[in-house]
N, C-alpha and C. Protein backbone atom coordinates (compact mmCIF):
# COMPACT_ATOMS: atom_id res chain seq x y z
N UNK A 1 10.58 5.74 16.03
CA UNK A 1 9.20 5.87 15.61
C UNK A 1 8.45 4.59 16.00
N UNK A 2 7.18 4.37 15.92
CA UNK A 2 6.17 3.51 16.54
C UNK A 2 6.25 2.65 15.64
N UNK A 3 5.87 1.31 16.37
CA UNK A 3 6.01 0.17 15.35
C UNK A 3 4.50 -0.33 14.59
N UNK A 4 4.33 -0.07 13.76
CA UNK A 4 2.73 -0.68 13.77
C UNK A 4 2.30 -1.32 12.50
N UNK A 5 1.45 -0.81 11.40
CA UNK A 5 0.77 -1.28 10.26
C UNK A 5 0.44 0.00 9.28
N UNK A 6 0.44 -0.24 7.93
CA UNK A 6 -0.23 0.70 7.31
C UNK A 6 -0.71 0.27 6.07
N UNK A 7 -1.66 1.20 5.35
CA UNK A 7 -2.15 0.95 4.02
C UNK A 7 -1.89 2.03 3.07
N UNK A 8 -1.28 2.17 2.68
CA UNK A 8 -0.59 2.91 1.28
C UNK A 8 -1.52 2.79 -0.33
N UNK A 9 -2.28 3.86 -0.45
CA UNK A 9 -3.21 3.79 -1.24
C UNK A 9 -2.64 4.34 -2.42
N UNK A 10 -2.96 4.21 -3.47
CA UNK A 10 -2.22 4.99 -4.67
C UNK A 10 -3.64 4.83 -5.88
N UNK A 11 -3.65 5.84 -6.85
CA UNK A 11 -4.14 5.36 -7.88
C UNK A 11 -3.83 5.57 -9.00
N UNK A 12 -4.44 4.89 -10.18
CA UNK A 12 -3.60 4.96 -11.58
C UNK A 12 -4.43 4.04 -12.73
N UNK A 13 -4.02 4.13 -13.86
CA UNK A 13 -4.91 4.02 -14.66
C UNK A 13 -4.54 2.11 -15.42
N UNK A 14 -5.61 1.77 -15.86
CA UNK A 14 -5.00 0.38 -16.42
C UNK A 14 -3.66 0.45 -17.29
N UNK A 15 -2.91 -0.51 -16.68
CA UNK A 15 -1.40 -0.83 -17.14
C UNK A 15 -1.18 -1.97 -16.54
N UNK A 16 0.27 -2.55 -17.37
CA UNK A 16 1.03 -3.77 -16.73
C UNK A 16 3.01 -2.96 -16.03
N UNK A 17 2.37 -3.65 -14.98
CA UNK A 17 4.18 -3.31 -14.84
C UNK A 17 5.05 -4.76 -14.19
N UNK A 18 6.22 -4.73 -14.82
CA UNK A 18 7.01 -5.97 -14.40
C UNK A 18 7.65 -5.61 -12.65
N UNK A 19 6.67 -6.52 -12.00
CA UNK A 19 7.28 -6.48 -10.78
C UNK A 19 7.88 -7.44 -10.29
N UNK A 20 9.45 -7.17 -10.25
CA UNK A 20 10.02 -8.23 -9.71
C UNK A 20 10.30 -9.63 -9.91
N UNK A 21 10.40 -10.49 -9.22
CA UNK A 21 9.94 -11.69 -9.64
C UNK A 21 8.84 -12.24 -10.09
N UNK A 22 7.59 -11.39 -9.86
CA UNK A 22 6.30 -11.57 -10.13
C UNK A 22 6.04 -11.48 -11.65
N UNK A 23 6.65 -11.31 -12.56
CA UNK A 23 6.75 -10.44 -13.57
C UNK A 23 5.65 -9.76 -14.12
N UNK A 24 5.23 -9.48 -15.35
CA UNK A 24 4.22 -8.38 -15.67
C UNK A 24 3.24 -8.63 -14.77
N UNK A 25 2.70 -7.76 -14.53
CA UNK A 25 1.55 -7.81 -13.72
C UNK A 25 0.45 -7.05 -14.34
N UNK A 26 -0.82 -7.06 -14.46
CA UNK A 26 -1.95 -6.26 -15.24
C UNK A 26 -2.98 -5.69 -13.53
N UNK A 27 -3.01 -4.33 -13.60
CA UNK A 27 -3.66 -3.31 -13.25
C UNK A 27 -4.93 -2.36 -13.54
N UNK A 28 -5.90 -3.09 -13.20
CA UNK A 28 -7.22 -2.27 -13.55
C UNK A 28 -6.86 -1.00 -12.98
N UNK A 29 -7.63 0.57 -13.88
CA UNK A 29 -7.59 1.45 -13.47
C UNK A 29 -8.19 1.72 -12.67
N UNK A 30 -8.52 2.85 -11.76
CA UNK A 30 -8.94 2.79 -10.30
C UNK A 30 -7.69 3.05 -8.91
N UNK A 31 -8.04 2.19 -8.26
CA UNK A 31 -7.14 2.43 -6.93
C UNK A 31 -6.77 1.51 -6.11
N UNK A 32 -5.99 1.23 -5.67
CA UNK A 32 -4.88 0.22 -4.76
C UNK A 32 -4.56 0.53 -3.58
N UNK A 33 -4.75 -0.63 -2.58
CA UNK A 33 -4.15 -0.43 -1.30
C UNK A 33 -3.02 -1.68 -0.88
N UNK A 34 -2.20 -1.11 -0.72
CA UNK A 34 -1.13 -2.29 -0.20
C UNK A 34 -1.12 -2.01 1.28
N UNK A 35 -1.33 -2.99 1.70
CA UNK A 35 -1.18 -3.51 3.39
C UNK A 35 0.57 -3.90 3.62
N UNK A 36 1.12 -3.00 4.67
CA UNK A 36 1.86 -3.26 5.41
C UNK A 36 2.86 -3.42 6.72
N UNK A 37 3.68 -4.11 7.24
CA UNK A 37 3.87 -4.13 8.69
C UNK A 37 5.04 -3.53 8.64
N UNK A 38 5.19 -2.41 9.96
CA UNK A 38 6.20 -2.08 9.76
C UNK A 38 6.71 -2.32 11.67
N UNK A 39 6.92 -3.61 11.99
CA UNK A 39 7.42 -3.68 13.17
C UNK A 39 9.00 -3.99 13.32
N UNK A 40 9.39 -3.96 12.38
CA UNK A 40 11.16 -3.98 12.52
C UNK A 40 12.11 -3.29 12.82
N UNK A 41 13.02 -2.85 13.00
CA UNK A 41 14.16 -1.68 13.16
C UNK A 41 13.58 -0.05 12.29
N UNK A 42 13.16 0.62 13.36
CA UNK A 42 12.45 2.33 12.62
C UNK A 42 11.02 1.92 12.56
N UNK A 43 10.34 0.96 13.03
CA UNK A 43 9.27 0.98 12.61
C UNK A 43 8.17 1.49 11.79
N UNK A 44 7.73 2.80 11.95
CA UNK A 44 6.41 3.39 10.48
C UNK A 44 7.10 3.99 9.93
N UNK A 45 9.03 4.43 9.97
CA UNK A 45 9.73 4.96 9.19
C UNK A 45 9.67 4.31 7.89
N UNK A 46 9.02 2.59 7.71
CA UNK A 46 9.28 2.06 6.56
C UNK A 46 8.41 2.96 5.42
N UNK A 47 7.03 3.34 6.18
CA UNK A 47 6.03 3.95 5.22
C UNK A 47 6.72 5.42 4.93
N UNK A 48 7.52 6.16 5.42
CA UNK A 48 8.14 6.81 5.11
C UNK A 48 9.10 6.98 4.20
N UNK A 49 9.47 5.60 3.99
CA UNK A 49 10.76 5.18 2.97
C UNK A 49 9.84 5.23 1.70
N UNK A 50 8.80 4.73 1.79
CA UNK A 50 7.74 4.53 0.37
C UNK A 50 7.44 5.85 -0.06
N UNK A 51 7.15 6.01 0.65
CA UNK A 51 6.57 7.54 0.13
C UNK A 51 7.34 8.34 -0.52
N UNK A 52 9.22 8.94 0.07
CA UNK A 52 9.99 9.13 -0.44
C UNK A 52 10.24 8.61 -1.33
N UNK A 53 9.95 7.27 -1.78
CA UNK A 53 10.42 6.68 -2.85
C UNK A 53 9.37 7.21 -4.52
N UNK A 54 8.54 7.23 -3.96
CA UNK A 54 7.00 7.66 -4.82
C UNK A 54 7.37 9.35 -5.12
N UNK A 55 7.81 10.22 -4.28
CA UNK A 55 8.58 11.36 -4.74
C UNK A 55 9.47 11.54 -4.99
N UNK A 56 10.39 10.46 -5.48
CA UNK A 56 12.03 11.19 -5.93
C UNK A 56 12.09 9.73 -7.09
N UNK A 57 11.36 9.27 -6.89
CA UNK A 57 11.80 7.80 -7.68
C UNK A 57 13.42 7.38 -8.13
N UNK A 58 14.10 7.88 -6.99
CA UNK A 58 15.71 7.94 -7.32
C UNK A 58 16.13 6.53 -6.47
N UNK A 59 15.85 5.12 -6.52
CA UNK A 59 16.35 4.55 -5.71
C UNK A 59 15.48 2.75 -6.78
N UNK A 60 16.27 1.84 -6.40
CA UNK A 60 16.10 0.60 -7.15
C UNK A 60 14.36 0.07 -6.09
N UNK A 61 14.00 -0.82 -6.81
CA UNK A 61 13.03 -0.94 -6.16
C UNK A 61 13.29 -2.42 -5.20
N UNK A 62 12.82 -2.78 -3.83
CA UNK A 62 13.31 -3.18 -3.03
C UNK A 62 12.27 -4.53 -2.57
N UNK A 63 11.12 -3.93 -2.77
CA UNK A 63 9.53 -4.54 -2.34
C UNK A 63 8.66 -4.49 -3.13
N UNK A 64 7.33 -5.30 -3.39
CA UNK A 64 6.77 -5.52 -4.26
C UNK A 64 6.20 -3.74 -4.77
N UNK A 65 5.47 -3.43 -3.83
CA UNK A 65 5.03 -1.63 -3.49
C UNK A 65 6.21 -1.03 -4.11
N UNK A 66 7.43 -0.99 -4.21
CA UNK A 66 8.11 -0.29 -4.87
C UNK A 66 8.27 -0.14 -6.18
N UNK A 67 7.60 -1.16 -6.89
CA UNK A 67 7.89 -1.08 -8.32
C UNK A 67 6.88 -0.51 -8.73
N UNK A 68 5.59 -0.22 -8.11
CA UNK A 68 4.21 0.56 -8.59
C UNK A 68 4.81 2.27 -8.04
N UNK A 69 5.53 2.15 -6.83
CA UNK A 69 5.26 4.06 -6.53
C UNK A 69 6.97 4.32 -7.67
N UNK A 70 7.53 3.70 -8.14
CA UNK A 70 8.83 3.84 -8.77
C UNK A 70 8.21 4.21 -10.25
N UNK A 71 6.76 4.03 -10.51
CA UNK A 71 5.92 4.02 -12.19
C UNK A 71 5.45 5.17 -12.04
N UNK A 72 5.29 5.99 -12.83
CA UNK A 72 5.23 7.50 -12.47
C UNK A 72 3.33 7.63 -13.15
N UNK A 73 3.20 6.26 -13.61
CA UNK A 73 1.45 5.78 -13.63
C UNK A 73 0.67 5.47 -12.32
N UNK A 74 1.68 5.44 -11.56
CA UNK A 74 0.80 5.24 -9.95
C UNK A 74 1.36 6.42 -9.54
N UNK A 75 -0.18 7.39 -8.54
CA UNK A 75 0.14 8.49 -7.71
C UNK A 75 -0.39 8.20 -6.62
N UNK A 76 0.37 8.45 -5.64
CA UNK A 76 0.14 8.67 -3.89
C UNK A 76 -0.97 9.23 -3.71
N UNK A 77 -1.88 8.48 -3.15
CA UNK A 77 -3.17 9.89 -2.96
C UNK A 77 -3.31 9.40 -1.25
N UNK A 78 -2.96 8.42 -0.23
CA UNK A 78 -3.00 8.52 0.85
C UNK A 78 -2.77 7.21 1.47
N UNK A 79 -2.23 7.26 2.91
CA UNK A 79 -1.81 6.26 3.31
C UNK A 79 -2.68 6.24 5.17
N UNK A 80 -2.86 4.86 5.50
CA UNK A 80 -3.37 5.01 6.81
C UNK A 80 -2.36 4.28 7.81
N UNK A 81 -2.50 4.67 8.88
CA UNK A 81 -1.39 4.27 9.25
C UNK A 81 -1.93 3.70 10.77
N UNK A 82 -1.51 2.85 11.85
CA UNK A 82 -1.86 3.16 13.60
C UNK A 82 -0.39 2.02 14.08
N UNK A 83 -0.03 2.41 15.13
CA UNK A 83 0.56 1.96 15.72
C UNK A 83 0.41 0.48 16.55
N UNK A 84 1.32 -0.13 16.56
CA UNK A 84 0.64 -2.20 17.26
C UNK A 84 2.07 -2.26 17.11
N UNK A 85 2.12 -3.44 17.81
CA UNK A 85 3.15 -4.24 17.85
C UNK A 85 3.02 -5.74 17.57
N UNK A 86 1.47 -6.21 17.31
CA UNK A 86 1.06 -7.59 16.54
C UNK A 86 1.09 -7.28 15.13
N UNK A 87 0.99 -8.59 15.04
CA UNK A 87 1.66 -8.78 13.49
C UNK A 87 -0.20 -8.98 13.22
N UNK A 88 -0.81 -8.03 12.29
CA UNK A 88 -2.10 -7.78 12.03
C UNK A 88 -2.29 -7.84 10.32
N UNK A 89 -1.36 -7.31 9.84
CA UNK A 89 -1.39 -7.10 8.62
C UNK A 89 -2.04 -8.15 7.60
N UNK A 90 -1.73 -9.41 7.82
CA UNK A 90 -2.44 -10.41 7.50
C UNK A 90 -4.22 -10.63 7.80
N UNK A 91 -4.73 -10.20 8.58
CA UNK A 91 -5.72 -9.96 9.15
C UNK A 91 -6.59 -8.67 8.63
N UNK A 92 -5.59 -7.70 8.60
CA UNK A 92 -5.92 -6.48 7.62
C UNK A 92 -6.44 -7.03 6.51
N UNK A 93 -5.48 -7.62 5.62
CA UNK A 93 -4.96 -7.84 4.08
C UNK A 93 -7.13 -8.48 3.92
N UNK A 94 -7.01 -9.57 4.72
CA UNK A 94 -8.25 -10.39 4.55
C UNK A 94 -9.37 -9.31 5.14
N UNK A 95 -9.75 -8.51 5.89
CA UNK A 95 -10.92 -8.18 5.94
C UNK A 95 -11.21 -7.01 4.95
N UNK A 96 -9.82 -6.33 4.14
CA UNK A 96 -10.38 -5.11 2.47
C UNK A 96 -10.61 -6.22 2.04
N UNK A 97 -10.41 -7.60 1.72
CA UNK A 97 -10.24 -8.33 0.90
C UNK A 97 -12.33 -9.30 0.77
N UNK A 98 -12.97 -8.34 1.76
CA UNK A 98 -14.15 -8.41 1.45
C UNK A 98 -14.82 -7.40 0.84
N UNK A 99 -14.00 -6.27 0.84
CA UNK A 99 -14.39 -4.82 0.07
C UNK A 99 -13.86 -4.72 -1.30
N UNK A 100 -12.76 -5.32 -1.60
CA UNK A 100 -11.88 -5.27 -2.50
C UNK A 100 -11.19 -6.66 -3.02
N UNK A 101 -10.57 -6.28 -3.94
CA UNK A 101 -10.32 -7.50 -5.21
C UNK A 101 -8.52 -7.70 -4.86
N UNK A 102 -8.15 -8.85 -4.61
CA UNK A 102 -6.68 -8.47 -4.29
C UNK A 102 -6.08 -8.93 -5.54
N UNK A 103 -4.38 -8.63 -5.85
CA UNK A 103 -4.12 -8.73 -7.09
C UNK A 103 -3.48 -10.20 -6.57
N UNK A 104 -3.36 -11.04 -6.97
CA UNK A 104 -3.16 -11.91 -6.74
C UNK A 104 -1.57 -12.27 -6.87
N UNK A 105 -0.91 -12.85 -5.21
CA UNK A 105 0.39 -13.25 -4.76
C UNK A 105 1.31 -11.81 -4.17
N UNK A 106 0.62 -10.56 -4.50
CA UNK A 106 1.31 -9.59 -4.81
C UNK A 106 1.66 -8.93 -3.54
N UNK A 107 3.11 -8.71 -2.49
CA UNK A 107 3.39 -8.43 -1.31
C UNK A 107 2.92 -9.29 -0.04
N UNK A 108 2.97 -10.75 -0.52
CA UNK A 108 2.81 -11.80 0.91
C UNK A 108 3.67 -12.64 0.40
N UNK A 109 4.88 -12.21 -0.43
CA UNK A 109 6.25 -13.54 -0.27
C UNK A 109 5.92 -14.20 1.06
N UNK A 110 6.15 -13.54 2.39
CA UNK A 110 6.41 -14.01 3.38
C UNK A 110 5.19 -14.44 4.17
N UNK A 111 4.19 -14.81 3.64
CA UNK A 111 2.91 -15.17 4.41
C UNK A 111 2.08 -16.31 3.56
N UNK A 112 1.27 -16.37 4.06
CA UNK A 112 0.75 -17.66 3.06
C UNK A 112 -0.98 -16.64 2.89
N UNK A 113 -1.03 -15.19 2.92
CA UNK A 113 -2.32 -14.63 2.19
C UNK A 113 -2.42 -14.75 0.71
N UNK A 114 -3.29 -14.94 0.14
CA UNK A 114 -3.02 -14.80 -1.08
C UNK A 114 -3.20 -13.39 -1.81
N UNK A 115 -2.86 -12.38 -1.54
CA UNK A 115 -2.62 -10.94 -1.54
C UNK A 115 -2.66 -9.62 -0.49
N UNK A 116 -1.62 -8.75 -0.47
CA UNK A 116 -1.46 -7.81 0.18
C UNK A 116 -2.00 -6.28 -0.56
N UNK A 117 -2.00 -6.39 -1.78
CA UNK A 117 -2.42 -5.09 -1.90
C UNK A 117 -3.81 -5.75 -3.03
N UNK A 118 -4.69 -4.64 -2.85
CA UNK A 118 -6.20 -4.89 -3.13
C UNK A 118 -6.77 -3.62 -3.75
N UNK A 119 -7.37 -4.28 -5.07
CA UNK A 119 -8.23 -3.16 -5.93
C UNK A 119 -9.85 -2.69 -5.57
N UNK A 120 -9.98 -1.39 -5.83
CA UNK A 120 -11.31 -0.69 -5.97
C UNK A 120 -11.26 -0.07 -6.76
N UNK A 121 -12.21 0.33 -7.27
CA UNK A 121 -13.22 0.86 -8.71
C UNK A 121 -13.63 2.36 -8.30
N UNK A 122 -13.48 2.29 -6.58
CA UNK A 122 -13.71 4.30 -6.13
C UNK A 122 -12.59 4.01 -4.95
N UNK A 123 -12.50 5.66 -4.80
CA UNK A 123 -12.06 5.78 -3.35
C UNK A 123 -12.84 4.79 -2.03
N UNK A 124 -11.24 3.72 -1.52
CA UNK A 124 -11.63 2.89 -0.51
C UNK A 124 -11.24 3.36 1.02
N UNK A 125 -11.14 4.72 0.84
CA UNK A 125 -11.13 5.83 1.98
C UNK A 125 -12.09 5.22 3.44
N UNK A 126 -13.16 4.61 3.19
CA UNK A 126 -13.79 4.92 4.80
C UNK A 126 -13.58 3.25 4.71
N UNK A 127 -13.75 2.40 3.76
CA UNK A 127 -13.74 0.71 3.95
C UNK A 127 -11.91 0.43 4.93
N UNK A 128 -10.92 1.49 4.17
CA UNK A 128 -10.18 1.13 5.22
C UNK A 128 -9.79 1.76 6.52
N UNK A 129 -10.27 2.65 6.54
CA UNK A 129 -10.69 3.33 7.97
C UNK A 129 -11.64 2.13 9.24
N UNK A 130 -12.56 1.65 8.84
CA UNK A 130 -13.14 0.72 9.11
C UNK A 130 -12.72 -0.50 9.40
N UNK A 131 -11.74 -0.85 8.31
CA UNK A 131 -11.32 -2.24 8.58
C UNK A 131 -10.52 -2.27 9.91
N UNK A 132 -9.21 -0.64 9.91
CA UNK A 132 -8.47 -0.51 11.19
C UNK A 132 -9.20 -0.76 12.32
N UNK A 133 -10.57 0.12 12.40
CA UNK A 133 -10.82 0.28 13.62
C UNK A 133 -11.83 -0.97 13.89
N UNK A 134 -12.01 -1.73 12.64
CA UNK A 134 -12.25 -3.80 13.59
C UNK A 134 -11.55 -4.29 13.58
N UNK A 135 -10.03 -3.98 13.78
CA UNK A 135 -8.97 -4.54 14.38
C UNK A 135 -8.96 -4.25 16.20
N UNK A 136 -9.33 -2.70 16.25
CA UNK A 136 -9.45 -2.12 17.36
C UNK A 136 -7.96 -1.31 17.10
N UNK A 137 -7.44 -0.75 16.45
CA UNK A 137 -6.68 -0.27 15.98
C UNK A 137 -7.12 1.81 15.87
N UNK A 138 -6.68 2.35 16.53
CA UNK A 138 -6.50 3.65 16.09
C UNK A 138 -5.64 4.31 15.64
N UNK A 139 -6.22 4.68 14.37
CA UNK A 139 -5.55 4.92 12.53
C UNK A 139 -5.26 6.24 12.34
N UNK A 140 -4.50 7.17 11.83
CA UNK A 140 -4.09 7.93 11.29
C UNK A 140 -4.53 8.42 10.17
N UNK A 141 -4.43 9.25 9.59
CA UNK A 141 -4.84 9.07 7.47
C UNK A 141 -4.05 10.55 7.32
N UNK A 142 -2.89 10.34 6.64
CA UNK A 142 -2.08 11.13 5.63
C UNK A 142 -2.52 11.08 4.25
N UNK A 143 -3.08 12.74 4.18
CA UNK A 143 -3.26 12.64 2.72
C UNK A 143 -1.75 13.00 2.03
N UNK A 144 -1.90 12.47 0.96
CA UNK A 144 -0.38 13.00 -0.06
C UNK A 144 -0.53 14.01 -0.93
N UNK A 145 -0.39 15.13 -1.01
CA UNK A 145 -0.25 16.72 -1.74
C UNK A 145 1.23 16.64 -2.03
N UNK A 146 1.51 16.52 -3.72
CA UNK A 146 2.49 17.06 -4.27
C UNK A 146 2.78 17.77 -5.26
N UNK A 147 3.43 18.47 -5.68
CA UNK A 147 3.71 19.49 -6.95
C UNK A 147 2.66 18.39 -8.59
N UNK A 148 2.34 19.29 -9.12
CA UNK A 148 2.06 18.17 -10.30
C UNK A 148 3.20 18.04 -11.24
N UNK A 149 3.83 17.02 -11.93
CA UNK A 149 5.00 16.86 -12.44
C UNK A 149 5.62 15.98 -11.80
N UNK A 150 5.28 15.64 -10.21
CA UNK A 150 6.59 14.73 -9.58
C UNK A 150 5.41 13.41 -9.69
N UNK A 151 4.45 13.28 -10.13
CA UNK A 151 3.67 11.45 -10.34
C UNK A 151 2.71 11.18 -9.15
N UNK A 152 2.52 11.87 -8.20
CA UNK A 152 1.79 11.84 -7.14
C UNK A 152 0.37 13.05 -7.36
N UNK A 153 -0.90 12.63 -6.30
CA UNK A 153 -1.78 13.17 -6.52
C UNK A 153 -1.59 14.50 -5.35
């Protein structure tokens, strides 16, 4: 599969959840986008791994994003996706991060942004459509449709 970037949107209502080393974390209700790269071994298979994970919640959580789609208070409502082989995500992270509120430290262990996934108050549907394509990036958008009962929208 193609190596590229994505944004994994979810929404859910105010809560704290202990993520990780990060520990509790507090969550305005509304909606979330986590920015991520998936240029390693399977490339956009990683956003695939999330997603599965957000429907079966049968697996330990691995990444910061995993401990929110593993809370059956966060539902999948859509992910964007485009193919690259530069490392952009950082670049992503900062231009929602003029549309949106990032949670602060949350999925840039490995970077020096000071957040990867970022809050809105409505659907941030066309702000990150937008942001892809001033990368010069052509984006994808998977909506997520699942049974009601499995935690997803």
């Amino acid at each position: 599969m193609d190596k590229g970037i994505y944004c994994l949107v979810v929404k859910n209502p105010a809560c704290t959840v202990e993520v990780g080393a990060l520990g509790p974390v507090s969550f305005s209700a509304g909606w979330h986008g986590y920015i991520g790269s998936a240029l390693g071994p399977g490339g956009l298979v990683r956003l695939e791994r999330h997603l599965r994970l957000a429907e079966h919640r049968d697996k330990r959580p691995k990444w910061h994003i995993d401990y929110l789609l593993s809370d059956p208070r966060f539902r999948v409502a859509f992910a964007v996706s485009a193919p690259t082989a530069e490392r952009l995500e950082c670049r992503l992270a900062a231009l929602l991060a003029l549309s949106g509120k990032g949670v602060d430290r949350f999925g840039c262990s490995d970077c020096g942004c000071p957040s990867h996934l970022l809050y809105w108050r409505k659907n941030p549907k066309e702000e990150i459509l937008a942001a892809f394509a001033g990368l010069g990036l052509y984006s994808g958008i998977k909506t997520i449709i699942t049974p009601k009962g499995k935690g997803n929208v």
